[in-house]
N, C-alpha and C. Protein backbone atom coordinates (compact mmCIF):
# COMPACT_ATOMS: atom_id res chain seq x y z
N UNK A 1 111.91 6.20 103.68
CA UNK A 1 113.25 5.82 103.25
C UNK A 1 113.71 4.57 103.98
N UNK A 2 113.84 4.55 105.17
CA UNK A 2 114.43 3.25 106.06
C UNK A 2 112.67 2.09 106.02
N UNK A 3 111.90 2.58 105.51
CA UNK A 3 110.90 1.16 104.92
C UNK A 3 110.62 0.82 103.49
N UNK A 4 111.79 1.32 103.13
CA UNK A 4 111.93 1.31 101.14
C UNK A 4 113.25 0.29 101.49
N UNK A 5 113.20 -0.65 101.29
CA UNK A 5 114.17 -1.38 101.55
C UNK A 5 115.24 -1.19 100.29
N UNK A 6 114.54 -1.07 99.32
CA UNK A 6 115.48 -0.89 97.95
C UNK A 6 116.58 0.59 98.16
N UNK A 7 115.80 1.75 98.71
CA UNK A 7 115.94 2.41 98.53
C UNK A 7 117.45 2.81 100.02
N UNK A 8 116.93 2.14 101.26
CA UNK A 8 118.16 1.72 102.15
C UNK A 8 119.13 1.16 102.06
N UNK A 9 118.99 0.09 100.73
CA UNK A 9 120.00 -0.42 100.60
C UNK A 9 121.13 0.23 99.71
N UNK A 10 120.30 1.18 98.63
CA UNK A 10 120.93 2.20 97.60
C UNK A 10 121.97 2.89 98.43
N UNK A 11 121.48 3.62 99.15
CA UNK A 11 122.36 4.64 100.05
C UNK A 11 122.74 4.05 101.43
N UNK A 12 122.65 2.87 102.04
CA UNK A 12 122.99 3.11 103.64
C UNK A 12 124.40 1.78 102.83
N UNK A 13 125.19 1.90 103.33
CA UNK A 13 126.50 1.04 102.57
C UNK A 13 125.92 -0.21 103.87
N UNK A 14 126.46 -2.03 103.50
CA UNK A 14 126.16 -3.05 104.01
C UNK A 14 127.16 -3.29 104.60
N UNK A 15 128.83 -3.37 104.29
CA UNK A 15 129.98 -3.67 104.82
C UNK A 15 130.48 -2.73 106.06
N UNK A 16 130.80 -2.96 107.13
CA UNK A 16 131.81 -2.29 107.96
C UNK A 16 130.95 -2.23 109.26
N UNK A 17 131.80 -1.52 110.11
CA UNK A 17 130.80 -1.49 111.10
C UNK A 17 129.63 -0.24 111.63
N UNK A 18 129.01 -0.30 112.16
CA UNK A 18 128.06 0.96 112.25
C UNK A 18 128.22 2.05 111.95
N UNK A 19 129.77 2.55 112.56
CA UNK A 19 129.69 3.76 112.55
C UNK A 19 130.10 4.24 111.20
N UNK A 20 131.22 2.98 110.58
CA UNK A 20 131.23 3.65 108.88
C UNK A 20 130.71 3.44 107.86
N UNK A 21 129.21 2.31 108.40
CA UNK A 21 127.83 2.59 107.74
C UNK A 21 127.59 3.80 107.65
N UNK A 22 126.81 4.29 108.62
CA UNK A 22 126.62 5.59 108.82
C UNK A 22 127.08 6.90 108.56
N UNK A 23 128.55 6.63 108.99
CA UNK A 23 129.32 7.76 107.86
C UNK A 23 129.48 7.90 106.67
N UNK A 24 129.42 6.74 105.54
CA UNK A 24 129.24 6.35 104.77
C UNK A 24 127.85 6.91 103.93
N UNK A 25 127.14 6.35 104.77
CA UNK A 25 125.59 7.52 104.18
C UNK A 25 125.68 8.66 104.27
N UNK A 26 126.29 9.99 105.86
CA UNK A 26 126.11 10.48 105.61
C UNK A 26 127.10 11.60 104.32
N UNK A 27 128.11 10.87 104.15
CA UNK A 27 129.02 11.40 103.20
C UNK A 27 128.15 11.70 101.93
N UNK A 28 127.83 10.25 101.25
CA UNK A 28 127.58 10.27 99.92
C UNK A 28 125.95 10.74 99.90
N UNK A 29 124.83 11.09 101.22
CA UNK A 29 123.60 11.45 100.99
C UNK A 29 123.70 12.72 101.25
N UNK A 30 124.82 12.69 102.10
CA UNK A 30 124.79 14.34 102.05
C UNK A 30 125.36 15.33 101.30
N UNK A 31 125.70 14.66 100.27
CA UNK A 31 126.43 15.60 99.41
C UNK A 31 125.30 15.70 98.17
N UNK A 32 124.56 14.54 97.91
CA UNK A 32 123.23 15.19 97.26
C UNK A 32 122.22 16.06 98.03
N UNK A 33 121.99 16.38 99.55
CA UNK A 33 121.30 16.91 99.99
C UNK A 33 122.17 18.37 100.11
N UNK A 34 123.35 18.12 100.14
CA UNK A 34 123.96 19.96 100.65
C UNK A 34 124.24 19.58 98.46
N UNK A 35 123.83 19.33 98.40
CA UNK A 35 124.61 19.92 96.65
C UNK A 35 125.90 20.10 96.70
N UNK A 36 126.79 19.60 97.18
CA UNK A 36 128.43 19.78 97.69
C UNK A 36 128.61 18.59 98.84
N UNK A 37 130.18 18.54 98.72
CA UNK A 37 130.38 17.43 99.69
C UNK A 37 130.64 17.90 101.13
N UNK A 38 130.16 17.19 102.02
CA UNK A 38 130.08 17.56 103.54
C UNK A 38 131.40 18.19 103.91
N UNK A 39 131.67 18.74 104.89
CA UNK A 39 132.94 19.12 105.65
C UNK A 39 132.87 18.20 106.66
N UNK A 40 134.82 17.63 106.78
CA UNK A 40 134.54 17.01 107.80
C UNK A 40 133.73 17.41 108.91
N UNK A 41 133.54 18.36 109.89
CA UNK A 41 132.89 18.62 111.01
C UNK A 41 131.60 18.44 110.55
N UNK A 42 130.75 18.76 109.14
CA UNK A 42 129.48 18.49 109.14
C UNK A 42 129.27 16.73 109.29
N UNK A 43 130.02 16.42 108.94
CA UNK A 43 129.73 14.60 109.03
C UNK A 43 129.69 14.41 110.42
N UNK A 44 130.57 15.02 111.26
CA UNK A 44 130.89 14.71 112.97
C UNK A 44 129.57 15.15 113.44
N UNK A 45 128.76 16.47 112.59
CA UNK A 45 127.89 17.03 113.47
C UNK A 45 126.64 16.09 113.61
N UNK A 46 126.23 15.70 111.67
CA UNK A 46 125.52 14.69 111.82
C UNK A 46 125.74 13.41 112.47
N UNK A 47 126.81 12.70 112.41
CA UNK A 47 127.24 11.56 113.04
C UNK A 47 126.87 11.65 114.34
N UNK A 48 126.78 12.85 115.07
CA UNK A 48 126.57 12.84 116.43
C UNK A 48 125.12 12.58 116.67
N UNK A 49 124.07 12.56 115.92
CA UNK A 49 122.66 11.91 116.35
C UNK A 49 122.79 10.46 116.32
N UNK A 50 123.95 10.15 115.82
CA UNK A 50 123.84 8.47 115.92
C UNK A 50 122.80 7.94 117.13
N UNK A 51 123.69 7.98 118.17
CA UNK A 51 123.26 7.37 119.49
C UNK A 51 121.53 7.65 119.57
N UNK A 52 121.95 9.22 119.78
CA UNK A 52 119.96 9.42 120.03
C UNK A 52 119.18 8.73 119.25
N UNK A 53 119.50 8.85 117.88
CA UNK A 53 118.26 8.11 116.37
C UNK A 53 118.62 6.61 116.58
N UNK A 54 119.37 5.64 117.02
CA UNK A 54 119.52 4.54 117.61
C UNK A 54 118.46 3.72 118.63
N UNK A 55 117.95 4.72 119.28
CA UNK A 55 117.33 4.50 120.62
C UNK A 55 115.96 5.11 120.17
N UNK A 56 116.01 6.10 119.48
CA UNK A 56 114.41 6.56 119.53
C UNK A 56 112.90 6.39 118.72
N UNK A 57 113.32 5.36 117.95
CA UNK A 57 112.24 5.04 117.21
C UNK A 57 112.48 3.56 117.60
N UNK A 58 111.02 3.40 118.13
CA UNK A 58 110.00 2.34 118.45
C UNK A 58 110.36 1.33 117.19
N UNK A 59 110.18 1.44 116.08
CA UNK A 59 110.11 0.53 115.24
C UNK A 59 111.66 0.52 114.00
N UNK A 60 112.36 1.60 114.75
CA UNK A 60 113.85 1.65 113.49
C UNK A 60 114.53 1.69 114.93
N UNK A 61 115.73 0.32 115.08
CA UNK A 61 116.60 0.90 115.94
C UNK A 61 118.07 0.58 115.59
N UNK A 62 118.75 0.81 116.01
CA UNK A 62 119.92 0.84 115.66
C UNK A 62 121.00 1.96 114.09
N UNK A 63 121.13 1.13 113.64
CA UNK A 63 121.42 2.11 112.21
C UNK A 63 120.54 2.78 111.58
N UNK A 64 119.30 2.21 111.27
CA UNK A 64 118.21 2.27 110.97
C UNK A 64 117.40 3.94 111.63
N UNK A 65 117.52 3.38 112.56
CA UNK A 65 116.88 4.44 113.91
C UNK A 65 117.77 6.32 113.18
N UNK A 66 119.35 5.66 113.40
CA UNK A 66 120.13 7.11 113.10
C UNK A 66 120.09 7.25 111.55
N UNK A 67 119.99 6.44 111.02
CA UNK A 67 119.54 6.96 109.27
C UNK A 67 118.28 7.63 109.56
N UNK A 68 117.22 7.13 109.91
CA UNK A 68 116.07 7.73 110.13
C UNK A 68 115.99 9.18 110.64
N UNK A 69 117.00 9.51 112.35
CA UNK A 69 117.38 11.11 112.49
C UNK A 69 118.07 11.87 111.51
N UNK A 70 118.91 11.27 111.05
CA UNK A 70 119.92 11.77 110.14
C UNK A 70 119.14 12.46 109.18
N UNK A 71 117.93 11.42 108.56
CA UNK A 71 117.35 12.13 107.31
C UNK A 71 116.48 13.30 107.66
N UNK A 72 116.27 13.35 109.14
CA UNK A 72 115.39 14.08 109.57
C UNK A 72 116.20 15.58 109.49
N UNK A 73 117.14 15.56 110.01
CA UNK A 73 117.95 16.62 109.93
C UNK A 73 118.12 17.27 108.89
N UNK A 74 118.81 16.48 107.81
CA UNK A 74 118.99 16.71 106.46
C UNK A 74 118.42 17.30 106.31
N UNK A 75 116.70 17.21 106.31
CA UNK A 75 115.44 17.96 105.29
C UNK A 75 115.14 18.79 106.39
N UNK A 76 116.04 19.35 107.29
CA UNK A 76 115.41 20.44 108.38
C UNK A 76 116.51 21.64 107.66
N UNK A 77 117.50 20.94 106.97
CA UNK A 77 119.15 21.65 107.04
C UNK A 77 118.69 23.25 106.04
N UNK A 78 119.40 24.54 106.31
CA UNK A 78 119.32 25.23 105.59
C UNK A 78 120.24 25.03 104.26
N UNK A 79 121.05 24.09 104.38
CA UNK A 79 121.78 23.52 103.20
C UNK A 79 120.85 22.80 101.81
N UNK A 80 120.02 22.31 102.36
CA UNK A 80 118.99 21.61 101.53
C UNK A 80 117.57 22.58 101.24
N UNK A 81 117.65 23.15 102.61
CA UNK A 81 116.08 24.05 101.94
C UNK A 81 116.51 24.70 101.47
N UNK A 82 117.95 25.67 101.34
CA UNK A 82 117.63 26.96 100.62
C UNK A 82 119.15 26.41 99.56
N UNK A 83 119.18 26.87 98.30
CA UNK A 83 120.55 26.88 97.71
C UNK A 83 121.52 28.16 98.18
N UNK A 84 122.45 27.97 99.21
CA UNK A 84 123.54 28.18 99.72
C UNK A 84 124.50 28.62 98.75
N UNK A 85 125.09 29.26 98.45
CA UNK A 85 126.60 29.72 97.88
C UNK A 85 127.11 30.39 99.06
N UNK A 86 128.28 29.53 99.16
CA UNK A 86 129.82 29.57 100.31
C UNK A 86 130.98 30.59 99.85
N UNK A 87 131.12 30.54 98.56
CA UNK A 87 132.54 30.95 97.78
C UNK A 87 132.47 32.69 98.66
N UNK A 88 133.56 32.54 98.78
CA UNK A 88 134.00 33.72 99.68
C UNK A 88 135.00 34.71 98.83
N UNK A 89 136.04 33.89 98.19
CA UNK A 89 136.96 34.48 98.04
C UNK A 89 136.92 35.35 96.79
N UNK A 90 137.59 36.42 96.81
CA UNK A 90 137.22 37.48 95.55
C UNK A 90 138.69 37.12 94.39
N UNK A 91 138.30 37.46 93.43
CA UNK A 91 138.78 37.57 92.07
C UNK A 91 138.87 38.98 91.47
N UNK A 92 139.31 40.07 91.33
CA UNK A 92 139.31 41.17 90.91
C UNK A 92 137.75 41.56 90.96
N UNK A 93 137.78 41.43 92.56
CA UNK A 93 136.48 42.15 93.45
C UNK A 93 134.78 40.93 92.74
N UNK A 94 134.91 40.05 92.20
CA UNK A 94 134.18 39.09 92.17
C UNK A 94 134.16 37.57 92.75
N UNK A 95 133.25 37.39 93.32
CA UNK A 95 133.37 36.28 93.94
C UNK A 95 133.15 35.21 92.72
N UNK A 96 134.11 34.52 91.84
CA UNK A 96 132.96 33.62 91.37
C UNK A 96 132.76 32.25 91.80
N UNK A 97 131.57 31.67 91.19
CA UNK A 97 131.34 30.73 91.65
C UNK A 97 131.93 29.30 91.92
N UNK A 98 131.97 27.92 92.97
CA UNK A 98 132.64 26.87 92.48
C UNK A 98 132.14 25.67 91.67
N UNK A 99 132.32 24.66 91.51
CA UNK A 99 131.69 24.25 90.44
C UNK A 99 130.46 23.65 91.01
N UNK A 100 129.88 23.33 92.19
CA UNK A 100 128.98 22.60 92.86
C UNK A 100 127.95 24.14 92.85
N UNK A 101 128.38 24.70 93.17
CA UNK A 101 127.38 26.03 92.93
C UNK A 101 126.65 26.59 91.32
N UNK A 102 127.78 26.18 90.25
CA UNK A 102 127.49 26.14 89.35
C UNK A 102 126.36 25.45 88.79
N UNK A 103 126.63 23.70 89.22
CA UNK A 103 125.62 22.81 89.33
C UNK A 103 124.57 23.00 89.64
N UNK A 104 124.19 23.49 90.93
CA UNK A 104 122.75 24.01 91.65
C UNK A 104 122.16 24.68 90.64
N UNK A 105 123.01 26.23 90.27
CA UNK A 105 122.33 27.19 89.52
C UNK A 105 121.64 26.36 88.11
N UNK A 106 122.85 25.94 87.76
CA UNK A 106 122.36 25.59 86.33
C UNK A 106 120.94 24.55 86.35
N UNK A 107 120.75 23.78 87.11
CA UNK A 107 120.07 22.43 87.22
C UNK A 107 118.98 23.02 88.15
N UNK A 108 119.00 24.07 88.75
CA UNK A 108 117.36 24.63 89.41
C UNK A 108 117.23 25.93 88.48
N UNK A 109 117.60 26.53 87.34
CA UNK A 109 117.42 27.21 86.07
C UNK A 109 116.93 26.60 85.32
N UNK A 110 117.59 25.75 84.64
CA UNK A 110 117.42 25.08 83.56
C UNK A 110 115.90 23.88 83.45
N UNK A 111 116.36 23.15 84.54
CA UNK A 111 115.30 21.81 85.17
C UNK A 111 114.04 22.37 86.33
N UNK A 112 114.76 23.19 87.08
CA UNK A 112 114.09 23.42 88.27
C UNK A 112 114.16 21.89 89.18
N UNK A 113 115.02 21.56 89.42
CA UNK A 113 115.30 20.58 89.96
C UNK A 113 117.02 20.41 90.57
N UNK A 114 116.82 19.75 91.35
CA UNK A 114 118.46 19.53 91.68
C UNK A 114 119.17 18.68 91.16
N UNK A 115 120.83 19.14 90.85
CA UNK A 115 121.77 18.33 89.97
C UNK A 115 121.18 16.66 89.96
N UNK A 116 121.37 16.13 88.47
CA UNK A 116 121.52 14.77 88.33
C UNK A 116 123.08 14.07 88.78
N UNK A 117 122.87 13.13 88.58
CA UNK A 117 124.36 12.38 88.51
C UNK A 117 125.56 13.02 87.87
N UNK A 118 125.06 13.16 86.38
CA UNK A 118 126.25 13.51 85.33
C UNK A 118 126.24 14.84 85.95
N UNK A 119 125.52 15.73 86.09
CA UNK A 119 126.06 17.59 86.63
C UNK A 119 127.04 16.92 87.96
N UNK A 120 126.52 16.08 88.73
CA UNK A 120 127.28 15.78 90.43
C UNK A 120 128.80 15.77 89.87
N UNK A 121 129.11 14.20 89.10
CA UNK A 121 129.93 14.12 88.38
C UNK A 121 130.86 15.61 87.73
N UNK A 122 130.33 16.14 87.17
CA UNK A 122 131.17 17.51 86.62
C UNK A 122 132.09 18.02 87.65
N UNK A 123 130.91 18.31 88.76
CA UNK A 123 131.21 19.34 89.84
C UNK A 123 132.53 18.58 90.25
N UNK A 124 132.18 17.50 90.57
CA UNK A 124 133.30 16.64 91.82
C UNK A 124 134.47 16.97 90.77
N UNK A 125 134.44 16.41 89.21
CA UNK A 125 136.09 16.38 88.65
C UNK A 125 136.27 17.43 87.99
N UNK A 126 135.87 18.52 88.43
CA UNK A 126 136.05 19.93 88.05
C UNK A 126 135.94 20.39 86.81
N UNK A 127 134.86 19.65 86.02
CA UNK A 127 134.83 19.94 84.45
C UNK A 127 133.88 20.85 84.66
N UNK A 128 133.42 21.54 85.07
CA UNK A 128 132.46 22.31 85.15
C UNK A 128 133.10 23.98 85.56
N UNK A 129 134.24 23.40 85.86
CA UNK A 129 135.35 25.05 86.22
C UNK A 129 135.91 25.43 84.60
N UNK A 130 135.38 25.04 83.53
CA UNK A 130 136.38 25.53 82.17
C UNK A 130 134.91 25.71 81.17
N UNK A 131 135.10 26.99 80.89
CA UNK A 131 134.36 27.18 79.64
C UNK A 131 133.75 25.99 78.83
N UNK A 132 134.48 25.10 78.64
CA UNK A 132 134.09 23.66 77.46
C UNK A 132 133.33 22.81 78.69
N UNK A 133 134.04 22.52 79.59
CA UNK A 133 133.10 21.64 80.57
C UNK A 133 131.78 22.30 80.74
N UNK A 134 131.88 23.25 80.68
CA UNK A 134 130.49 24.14 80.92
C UNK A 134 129.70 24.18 80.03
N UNK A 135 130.06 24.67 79.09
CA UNK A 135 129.12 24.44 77.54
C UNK A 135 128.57 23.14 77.49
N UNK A 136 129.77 21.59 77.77
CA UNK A 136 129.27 20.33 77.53
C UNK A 136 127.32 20.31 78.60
N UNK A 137 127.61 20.51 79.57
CA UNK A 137 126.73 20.51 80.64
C UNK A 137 125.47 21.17 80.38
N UNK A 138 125.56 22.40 79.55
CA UNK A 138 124.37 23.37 79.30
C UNK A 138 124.02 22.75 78.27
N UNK A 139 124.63 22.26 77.24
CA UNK A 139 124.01 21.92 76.01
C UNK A 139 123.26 20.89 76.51
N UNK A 140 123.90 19.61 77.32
CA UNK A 140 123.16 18.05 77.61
C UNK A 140 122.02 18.39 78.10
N UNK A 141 121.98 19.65 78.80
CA UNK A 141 120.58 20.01 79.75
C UNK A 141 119.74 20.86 79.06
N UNK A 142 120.44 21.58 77.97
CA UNK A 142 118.92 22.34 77.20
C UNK A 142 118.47 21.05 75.88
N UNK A 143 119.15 19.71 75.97
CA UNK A 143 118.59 19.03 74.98
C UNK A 143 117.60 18.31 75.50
N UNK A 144 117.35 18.18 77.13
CA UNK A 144 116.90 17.34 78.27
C UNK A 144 115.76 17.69 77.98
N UNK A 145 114.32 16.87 78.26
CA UNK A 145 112.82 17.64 78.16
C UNK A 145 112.43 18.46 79.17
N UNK A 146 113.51 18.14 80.43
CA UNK A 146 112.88 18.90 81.83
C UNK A 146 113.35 20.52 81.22
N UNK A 147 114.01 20.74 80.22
CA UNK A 147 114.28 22.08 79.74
C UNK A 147 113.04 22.83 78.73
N UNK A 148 113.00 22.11 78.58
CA UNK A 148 111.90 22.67 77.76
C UNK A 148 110.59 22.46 78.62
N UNK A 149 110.34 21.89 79.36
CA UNK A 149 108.82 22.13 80.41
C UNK A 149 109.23 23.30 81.27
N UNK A 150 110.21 23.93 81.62
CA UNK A 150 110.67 24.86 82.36
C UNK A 150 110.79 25.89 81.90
N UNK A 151 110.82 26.20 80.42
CA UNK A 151 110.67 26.92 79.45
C UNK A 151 109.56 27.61 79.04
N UNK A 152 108.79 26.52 78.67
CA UNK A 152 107.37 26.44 78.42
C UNK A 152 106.54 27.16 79.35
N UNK A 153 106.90 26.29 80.90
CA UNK A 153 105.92 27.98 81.86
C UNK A 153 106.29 28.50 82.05
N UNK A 154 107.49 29.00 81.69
CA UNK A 154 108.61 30.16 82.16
C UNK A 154 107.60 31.45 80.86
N UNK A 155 107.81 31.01 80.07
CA UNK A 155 107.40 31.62 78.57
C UNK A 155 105.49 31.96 78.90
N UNK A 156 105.00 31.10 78.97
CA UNK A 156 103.52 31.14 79.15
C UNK A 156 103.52 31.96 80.11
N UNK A 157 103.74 31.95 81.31
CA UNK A 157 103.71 32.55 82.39
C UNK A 157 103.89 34.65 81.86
N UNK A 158 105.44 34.19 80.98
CA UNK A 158 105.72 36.07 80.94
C UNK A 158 104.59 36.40 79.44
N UNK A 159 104.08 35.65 78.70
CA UNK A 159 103.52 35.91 77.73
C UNK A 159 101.50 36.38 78.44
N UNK A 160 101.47 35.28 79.31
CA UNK A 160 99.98 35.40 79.90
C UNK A 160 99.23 34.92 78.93
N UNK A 161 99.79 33.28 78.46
CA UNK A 161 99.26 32.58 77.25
C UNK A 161 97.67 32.38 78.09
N UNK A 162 97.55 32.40 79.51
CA UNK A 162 96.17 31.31 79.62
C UNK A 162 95.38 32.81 80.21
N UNK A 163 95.45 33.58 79.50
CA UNK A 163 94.41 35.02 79.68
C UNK A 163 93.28 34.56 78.12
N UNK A 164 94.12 34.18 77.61
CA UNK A 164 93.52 33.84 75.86
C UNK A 164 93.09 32.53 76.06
N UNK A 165 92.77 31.90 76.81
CA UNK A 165 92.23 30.36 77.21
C UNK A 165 90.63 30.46 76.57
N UNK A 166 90.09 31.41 76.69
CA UNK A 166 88.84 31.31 76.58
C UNK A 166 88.11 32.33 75.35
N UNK A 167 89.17 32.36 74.54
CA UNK A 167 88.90 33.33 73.08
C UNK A 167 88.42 32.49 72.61
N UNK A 168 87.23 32.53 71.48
CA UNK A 168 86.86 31.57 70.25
C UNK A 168 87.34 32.23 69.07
């Protein structure tokens, strides 16, 4: 990532000074890596490897260096390895879900993959909390091809299409 230059420049912001570079990334990378947007204290927590990831790579130092810990963290985070649901609060004894949770489910169901842009989008402006926002979202994604390859071995798999691989 920090020797993809294209790809540093996508996500690490160019204007301001270090530290709201850095915050800056980790806001908007970490909200594709937690599938939801950070809490302040999670930004403080990551923000706090600044200094160390600054200093500790030989060949990334400075911003570079703490993007580099930062990402390290990220892909250590149980936020990113496992899909997390937070929602606590009950509804006539159901918790349901919020819309960033919605996102996950639907987009590692449907795709087996994590939210695109347009699902991110939903979640953030809450179209994804109303029946119609929801429908819009399921339909765009069962018209998607990653739905139908997910389908396909989902189906093969419960059918045991490749037991018959070798019938003439």
């Amino acid at each position: 990532f920090v020797n993809d230059t294209a790809l540093y420049d996508r996500w690490v912001p160019t204007a301001g000074s270090d530290e709201e570079r850095v915050r800056g990334f980790i806001q908007d990378f970490g909200e594709r890596i937690h599938r939801r947007p950070l809490t302040a204290d999670q930004v403080d927590d990551y923000y706090a490897l600044f200094t160390l990831g600054s200093t500790t790579y030989d060949e990334h130092q400075g911003v570079q260096g703490a993007v580099r810990l930062i990402l390290e963290a990220f892909f250590a985070s149980p936020h990113f390895l496992y899909r997390t649901e937070l929602s606590s609060e009950a509804e006539e004894g159901i918790i349901p879900l919020d819309g960033w949770e919605i996102a996950s489910r639907l987009s590692y169901t449907l795709w087996n993959e994590m939210p695109d842009e347009t699902l991110f989008e939903a979640a953030r402006d809450g179209r994804l909390d109303t029946p119609e926002g929801l429908r819009t979202q399921v339909d765009r994604m069962l018209a998607d091809a990653r739905a139908t390859v997910v389908f396909t071995k989902v189906l093969s798999q419960a059918m045991g299409v490749n037991r018959y691989a070798n019938f003439a």
